[in-house]
PDB file of N, CA and C in Angstrom:
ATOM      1  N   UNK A   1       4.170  22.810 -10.021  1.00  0.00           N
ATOM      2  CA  UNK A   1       4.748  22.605  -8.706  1.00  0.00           C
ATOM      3  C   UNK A   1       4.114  21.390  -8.032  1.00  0.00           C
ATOM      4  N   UNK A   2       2.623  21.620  -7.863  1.00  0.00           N
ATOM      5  CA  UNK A   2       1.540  20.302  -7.379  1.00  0.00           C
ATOM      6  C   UNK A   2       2.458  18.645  -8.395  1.00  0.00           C
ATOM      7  N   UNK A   3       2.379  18.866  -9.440  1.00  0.00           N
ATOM      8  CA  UNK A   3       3.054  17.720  -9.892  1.00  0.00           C
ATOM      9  C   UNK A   3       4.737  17.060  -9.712  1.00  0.00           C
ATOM     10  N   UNK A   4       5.392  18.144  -9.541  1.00  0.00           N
ATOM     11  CA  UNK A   4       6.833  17.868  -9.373  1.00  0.00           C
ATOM     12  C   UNK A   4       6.430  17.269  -7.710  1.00  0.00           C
ATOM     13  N   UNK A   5       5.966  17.540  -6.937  1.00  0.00           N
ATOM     14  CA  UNK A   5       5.589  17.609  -5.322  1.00  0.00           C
ATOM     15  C   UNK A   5       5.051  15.968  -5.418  1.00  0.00           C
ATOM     16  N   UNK A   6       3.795  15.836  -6.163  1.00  0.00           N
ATOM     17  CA  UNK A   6       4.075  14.421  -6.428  1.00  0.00           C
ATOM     18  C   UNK A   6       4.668  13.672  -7.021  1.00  0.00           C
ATOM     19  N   UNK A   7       4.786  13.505  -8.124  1.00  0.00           N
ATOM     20  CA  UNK A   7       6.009  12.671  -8.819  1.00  0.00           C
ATOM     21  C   UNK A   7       7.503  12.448  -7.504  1.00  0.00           C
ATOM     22  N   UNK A   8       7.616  13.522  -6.986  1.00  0.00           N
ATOM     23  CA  UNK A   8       8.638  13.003  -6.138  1.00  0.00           C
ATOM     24  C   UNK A   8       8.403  12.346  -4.975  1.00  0.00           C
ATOM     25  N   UNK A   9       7.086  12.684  -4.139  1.00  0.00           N
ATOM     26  CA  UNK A   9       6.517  11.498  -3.433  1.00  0.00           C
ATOM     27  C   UNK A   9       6.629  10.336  -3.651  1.00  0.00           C
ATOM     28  N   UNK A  10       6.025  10.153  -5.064  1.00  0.00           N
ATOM     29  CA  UNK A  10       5.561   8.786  -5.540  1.00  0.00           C
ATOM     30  C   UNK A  10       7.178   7.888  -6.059  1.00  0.00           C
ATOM     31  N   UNK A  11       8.119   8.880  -6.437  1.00  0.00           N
ATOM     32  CA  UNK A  11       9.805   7.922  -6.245  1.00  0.00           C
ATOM     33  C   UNK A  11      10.021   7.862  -4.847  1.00  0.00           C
ATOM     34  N   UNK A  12       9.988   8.681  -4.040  1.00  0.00           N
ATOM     35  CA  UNK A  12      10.081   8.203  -2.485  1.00  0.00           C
ATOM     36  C   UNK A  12       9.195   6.851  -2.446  1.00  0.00           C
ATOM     37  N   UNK A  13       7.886   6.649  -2.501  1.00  0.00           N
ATOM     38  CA  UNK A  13       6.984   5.666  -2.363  1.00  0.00           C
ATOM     39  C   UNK A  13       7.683   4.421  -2.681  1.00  0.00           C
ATOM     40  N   UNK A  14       7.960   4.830  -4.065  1.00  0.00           N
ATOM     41  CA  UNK A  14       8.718   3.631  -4.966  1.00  0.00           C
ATOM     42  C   UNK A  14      10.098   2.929  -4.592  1.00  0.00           C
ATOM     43  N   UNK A  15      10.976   3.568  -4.025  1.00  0.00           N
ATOM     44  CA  UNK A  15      11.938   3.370  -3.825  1.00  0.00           C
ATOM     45  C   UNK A  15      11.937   2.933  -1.915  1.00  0.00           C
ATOM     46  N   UNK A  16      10.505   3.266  -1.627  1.00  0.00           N
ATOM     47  CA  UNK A  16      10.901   2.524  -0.123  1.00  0.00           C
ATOM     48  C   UNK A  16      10.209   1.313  -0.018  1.00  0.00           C
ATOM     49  N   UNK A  17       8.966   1.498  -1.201  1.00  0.00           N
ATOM     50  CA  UNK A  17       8.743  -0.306  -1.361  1.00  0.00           C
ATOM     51  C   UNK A  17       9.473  -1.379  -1.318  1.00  0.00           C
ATOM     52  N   UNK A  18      10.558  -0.887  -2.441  1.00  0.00           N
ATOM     53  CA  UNK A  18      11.792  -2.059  -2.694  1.00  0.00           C
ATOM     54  C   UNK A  18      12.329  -2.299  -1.376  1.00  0.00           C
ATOM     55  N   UNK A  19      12.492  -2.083  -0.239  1.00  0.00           N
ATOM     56  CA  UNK A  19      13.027  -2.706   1.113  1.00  0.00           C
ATOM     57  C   UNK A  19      11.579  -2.838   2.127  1.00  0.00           C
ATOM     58  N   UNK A  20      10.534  -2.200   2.194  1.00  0.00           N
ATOM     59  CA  UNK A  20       9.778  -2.501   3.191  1.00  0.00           C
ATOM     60  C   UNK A  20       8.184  -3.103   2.592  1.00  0.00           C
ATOM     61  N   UNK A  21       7.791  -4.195   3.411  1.00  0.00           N
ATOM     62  CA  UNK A  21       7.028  -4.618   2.749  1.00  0.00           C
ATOM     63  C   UNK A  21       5.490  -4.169   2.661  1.00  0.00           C
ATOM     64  N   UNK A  22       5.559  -3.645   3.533  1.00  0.00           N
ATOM     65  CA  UNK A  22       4.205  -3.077   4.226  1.00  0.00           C
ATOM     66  C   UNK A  22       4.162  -1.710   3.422  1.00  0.00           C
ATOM     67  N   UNK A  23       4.951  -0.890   3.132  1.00  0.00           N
ATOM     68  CA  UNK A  23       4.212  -0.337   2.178  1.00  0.00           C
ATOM     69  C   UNK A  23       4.121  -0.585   1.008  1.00  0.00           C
ATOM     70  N   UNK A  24       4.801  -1.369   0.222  1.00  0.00           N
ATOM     71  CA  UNK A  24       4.868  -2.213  -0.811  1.00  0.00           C
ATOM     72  C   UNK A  24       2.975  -2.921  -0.665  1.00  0.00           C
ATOM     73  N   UNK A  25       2.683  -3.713   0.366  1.00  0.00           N
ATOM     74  CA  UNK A  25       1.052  -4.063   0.091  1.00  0.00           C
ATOM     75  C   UNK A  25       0.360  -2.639   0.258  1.00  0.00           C
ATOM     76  N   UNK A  26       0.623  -1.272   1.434  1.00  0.00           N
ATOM     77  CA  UNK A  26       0.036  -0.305   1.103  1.00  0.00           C
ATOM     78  C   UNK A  26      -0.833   0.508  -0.407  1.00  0.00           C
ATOM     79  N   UNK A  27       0.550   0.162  -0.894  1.00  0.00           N
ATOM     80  CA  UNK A  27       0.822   1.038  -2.099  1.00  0.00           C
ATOM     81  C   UNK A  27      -0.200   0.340  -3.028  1.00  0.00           C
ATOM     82  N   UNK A  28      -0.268  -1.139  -3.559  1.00  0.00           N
ATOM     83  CA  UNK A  28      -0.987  -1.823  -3.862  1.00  0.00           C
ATOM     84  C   UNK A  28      -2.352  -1.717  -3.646  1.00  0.00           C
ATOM     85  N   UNK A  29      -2.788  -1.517  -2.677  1.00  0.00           N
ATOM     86  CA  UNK A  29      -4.230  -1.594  -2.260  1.00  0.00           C
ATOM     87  C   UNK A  29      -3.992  -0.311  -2.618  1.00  0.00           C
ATOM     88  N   UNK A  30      -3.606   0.920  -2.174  1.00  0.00           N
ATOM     89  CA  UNK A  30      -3.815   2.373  -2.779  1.00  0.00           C
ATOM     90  C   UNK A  30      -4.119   2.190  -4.389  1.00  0.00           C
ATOM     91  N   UNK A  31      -3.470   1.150  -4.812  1.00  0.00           N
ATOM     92  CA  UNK A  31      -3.674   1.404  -6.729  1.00  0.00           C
ATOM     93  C   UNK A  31      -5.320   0.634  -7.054  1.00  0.00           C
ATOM     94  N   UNK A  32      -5.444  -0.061  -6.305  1.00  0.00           N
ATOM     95  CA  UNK A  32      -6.805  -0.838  -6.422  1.00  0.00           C
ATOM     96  C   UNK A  32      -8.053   0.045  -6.471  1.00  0.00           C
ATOM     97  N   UNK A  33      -7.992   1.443  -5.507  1.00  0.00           N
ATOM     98  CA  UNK A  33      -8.656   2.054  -5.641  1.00  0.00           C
ATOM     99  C   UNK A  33      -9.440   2.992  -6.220  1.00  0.00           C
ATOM    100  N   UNK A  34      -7.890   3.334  -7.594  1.00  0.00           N
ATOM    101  CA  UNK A  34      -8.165   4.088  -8.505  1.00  0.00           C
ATOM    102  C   UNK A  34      -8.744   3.726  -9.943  1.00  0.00           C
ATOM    103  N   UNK A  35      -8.756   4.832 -10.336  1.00  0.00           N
ATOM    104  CA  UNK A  35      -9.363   4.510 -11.588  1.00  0.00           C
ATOM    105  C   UNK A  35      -8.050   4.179 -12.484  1.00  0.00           C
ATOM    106  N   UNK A  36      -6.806   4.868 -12.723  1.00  0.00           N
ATOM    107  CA  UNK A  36      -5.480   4.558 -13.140  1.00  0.00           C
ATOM    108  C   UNK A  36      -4.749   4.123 -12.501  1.00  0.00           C
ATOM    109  N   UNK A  37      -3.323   3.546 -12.556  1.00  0.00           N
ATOM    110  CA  UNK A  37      -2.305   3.707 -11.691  1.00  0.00           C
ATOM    111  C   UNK A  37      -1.640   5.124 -11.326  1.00  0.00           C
ATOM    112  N   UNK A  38      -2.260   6.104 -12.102  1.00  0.00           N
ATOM    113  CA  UNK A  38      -1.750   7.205 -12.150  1.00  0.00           C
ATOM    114  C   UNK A  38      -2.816   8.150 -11.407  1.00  0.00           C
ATOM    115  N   UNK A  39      -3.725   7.778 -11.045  1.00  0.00           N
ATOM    116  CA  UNK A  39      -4.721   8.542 -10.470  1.00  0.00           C
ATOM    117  C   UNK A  39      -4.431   9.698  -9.137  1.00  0.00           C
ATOM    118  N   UNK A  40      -4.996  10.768  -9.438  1.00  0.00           N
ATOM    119  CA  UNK A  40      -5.014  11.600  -8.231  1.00  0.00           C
ATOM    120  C   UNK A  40      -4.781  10.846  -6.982  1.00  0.00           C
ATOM    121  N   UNK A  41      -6.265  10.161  -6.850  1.00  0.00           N
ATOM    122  CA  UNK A  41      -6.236   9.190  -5.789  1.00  0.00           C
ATOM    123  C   UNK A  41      -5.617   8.486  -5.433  1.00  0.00           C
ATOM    124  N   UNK A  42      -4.834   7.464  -6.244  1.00  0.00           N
ATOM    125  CA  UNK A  42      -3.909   6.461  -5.948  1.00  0.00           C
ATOM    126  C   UNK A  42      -2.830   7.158  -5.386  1.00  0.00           C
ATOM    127  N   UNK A  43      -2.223   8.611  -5.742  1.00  0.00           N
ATOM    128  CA  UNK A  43      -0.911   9.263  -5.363  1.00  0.00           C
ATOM    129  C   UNK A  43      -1.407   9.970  -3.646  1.00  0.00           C
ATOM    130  N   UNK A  44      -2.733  10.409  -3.532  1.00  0.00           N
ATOM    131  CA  UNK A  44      -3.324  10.708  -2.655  1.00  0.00           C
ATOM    132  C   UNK A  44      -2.880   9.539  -1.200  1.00  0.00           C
ATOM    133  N   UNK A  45      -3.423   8.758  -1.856  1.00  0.00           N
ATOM    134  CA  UNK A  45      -3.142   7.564  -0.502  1.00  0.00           C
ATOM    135  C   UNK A  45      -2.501   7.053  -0.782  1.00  0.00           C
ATOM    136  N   UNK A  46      -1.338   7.250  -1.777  1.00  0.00           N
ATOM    137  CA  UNK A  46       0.467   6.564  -1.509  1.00  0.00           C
ATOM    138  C   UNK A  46       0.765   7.659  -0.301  1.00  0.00           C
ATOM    139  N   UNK A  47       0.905   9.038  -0.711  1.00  0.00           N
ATOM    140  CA  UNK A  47       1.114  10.189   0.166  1.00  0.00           C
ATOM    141  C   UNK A  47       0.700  10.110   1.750  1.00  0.00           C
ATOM    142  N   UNK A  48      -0.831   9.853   1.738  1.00  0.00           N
ATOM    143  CA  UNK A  48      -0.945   9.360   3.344  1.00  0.00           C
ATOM    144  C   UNK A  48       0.002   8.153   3.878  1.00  0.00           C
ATOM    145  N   UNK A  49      -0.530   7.019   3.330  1.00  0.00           N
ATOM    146  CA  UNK A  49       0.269   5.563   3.223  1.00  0.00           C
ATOM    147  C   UNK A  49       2.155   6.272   3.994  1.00  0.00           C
ATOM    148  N   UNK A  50       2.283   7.124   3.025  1.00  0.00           N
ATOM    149  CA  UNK A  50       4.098   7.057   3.019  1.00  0.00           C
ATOM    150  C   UNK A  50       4.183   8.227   4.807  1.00  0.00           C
ATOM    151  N   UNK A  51       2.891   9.007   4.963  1.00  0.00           N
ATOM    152  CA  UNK A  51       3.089  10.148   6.207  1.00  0.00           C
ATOM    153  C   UNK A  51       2.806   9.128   7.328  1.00  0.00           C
ATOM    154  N   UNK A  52       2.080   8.295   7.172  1.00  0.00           N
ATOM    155  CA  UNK A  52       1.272   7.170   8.713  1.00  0.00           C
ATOM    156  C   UNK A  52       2.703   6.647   8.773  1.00  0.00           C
ATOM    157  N   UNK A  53       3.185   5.618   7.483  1.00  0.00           N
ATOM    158  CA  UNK A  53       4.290   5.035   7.679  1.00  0.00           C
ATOM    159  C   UNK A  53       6.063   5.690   8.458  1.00  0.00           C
ATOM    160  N   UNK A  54       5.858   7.065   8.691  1.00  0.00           N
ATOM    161  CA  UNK A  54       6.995   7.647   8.969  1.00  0.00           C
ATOM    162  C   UNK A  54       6.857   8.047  10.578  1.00  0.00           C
ATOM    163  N   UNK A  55       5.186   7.970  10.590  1.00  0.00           N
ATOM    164  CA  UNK A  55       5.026   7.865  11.973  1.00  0.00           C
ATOM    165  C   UNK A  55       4.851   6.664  12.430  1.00  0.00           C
ATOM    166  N   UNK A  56       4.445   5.391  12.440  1.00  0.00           N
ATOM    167  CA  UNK A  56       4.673   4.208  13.188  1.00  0.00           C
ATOM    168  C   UNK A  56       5.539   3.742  13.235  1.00  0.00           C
ATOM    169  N   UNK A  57       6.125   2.543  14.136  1.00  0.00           N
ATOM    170  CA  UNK A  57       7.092   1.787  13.749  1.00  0.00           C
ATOM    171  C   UNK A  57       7.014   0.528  13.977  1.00  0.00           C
ATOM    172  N   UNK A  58       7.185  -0.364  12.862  1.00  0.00           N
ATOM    173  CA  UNK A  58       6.272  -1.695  12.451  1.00  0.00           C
ATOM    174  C   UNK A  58       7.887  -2.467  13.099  1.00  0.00           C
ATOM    175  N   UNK A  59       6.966  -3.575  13.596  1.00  0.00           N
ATOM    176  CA  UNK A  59       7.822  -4.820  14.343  1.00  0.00           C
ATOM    177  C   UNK A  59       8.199  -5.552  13.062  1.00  0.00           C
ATOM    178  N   UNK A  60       8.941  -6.517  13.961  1.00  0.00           N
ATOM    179  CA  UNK A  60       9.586  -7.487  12.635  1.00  0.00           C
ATOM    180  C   UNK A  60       8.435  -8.448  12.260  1.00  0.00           C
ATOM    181  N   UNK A  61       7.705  -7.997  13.625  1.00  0.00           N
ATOM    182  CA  UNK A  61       6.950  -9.603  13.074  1.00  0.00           C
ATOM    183  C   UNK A  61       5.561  -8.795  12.138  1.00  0.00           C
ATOM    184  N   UNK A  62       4.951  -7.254  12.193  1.00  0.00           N
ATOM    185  CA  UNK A  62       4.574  -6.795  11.245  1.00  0.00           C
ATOM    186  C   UNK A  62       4.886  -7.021   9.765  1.00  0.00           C
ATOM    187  N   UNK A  63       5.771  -6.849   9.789  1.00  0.00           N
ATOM    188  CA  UNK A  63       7.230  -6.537   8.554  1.00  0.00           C
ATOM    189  C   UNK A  63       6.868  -7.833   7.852  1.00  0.00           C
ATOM    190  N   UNK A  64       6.851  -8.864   8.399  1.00  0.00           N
ATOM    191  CA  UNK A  64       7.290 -10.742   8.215  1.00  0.00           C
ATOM    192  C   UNK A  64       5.238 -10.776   7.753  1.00  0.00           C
ATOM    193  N   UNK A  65       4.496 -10.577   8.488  1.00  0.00           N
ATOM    194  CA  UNK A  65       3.235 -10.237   8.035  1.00  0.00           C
ATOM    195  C   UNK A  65       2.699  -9.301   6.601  1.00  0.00           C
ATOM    196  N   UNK A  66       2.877  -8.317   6.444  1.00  0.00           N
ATOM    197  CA  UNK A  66       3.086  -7.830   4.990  1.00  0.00           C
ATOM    198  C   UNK A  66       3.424  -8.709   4.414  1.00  0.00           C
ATOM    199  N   UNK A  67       5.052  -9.387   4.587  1.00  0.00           N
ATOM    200  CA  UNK A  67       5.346  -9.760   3.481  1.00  0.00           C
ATOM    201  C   UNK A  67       4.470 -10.893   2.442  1.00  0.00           C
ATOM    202  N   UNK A  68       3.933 -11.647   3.871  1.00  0.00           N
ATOM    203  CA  UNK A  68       3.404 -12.862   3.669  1.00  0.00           C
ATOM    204  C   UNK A  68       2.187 -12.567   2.741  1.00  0.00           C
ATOM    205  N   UNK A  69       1.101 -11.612   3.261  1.00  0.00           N
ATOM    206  CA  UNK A  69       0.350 -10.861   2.442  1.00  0.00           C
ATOM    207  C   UNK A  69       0.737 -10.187   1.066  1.00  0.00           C
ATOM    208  N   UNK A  70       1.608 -10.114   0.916  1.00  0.00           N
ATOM    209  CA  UNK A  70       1.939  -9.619  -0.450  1.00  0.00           C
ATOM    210  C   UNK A  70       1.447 -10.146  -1.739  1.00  0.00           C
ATOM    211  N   UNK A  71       1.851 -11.798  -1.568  1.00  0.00           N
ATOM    212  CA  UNK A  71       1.591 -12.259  -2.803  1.00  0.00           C
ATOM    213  C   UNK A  71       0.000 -12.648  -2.795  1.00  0.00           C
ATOM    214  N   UNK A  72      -0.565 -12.615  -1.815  1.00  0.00           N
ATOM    215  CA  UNK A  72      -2.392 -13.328  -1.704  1.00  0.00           C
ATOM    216  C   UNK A  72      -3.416 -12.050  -2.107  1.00  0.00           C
ATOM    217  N   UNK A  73      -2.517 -10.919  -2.039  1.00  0.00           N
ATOM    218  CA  UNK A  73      -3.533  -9.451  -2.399  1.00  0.00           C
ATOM    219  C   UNK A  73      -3.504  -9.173  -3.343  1.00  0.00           C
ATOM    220  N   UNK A  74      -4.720  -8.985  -3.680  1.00  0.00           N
ATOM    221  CA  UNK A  74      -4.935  -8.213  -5.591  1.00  0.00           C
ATOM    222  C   UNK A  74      -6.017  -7.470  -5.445  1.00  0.00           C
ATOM    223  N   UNK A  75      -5.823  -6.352  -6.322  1.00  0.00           N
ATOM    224  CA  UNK A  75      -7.317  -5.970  -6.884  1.00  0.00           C
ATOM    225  C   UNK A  75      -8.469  -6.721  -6.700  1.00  0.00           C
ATOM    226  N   UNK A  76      -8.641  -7.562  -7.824  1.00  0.00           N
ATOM    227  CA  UNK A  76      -9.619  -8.529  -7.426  1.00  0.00           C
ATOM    228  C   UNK A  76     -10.212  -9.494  -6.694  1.00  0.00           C
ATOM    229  N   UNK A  77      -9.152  -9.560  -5.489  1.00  0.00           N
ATOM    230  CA  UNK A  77      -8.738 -10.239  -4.408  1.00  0.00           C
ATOM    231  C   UNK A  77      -9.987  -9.297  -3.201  1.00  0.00           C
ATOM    232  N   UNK A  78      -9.776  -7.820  -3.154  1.00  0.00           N
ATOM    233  CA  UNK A  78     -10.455  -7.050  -2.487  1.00  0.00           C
ATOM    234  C   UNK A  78     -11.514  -6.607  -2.610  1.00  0.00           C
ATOM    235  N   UNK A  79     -12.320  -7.442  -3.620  1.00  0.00           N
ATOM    236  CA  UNK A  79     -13.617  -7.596  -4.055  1.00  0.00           C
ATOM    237  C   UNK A  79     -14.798  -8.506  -3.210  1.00  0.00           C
ATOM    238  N   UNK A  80     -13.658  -9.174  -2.470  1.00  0.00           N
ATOM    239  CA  UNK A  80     -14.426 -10.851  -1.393  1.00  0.00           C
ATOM    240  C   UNK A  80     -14.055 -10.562  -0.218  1.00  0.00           C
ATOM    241  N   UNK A  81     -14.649 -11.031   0.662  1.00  0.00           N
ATOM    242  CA  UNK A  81     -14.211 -10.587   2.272  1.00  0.00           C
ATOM    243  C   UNK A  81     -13.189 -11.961   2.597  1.00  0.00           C
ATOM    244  N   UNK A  82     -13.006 -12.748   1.838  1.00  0.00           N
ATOM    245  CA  UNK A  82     -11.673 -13.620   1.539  1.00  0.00           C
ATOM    246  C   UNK A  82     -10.592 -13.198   1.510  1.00  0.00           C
ATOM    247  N   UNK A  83     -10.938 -12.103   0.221  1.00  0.00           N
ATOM    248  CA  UNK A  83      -9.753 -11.316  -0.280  1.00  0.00           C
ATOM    249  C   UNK A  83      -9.398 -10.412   0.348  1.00  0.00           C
ATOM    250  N   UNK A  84     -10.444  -9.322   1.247  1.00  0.00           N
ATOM    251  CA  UNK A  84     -10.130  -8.661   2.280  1.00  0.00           C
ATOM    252  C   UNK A  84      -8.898  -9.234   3.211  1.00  0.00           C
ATOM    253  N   UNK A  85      -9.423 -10.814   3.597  1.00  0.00           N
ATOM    254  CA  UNK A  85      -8.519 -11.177   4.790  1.00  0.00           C
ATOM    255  C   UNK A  85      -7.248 -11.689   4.595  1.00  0.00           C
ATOM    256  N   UNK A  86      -7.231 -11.776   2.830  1.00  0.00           N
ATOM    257  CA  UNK A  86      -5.954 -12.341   1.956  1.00  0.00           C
ATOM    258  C   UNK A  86      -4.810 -10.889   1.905  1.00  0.00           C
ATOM    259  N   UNK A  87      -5.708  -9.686   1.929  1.00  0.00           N
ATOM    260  CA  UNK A  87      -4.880  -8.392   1.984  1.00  0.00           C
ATOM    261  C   UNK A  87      -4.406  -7.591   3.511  1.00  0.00           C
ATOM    262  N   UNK A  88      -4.680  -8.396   4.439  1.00  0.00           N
ATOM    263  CA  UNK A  88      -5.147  -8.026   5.710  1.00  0.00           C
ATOM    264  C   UNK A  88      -5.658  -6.828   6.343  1.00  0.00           C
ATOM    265  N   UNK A  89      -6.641  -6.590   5.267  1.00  0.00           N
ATOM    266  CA  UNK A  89      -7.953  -5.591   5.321  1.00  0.00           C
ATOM    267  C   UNK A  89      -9.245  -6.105   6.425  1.00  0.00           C
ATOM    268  N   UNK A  90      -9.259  -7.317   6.921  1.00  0.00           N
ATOM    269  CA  UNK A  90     -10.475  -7.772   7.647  1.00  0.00           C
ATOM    270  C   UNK A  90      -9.832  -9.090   8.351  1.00  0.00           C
ATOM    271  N   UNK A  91     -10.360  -9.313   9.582  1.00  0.00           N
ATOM    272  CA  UNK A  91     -10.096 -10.431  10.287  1.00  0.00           C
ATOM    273  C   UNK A  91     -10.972 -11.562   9.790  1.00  0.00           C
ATOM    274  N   UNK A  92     -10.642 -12.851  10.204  1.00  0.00           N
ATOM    275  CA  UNK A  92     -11.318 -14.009   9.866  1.00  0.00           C
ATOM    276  C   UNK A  92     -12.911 -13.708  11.132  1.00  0.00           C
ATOM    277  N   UNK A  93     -13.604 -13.993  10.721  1.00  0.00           N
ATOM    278  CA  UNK A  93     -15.044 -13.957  11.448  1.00  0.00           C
ATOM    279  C   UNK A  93     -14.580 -15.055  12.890  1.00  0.00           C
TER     280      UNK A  93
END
C-alpha cells in the first residue's frame, strides 16, 4: 500500500514538473540528497516539495526565476556556496 501511495505521488511529482518549473528544480535538489534516485528520501521530499507546493502560490516572476535556475543547478553544483546561489538555495553575500 506504502508503495503504490508513493509511486503515485512520485507520477503526480513527475507529471507536474513537465509544466511548472519550480518544482521541476524542487524535485532535483530533492534527488541530490539521496543516496538513489529512488531513495526513501528523495520520494520523502518530492512528497513535502509537492504538499508546500499546493499550498503556496508562486508569481510569474517566481515561476520565470526557477526556470532560470534550472539549468545552473546540479548535484555537484550544491556542493559550493556558488552552487548554492546557482540553485537558489543561498543569497549572494
Amino acid at each position: 500500500m506504502l508503495r503504490t501511495l508513493l509511486a503515485s505521488a512520485s507520477l503526480v511529482a513527475l507529471l507536474s514538473a513537465c509544466t511548472d518549473p519550480c518544482i521541476e528544480l524542487g524535485e532535483k535538489i530533492c534527488e541530490c540528497g539521496s543516496v538513489s534516485p529512488t531513495s526513501y528520501d528523495a520520494d520523502q521530499c518530492k512528497l513535502r516539495l509537492n504538499k508546500e507546493a499546493s499550498i503556496i502560490e508562486l508569481s510569474d516572476d517566481d515561476q520565470a526565476t526557477c526556470e532560470r535556475l534550472l539549468d545552473g543547478c546540479s548535484c555537484e553544483a550544491l556542493e559550493t556556496a556558488q552552487g548554492k546561489q546557482a540553485c537558489g538555495l543561498a543569497v549572494e553575500p
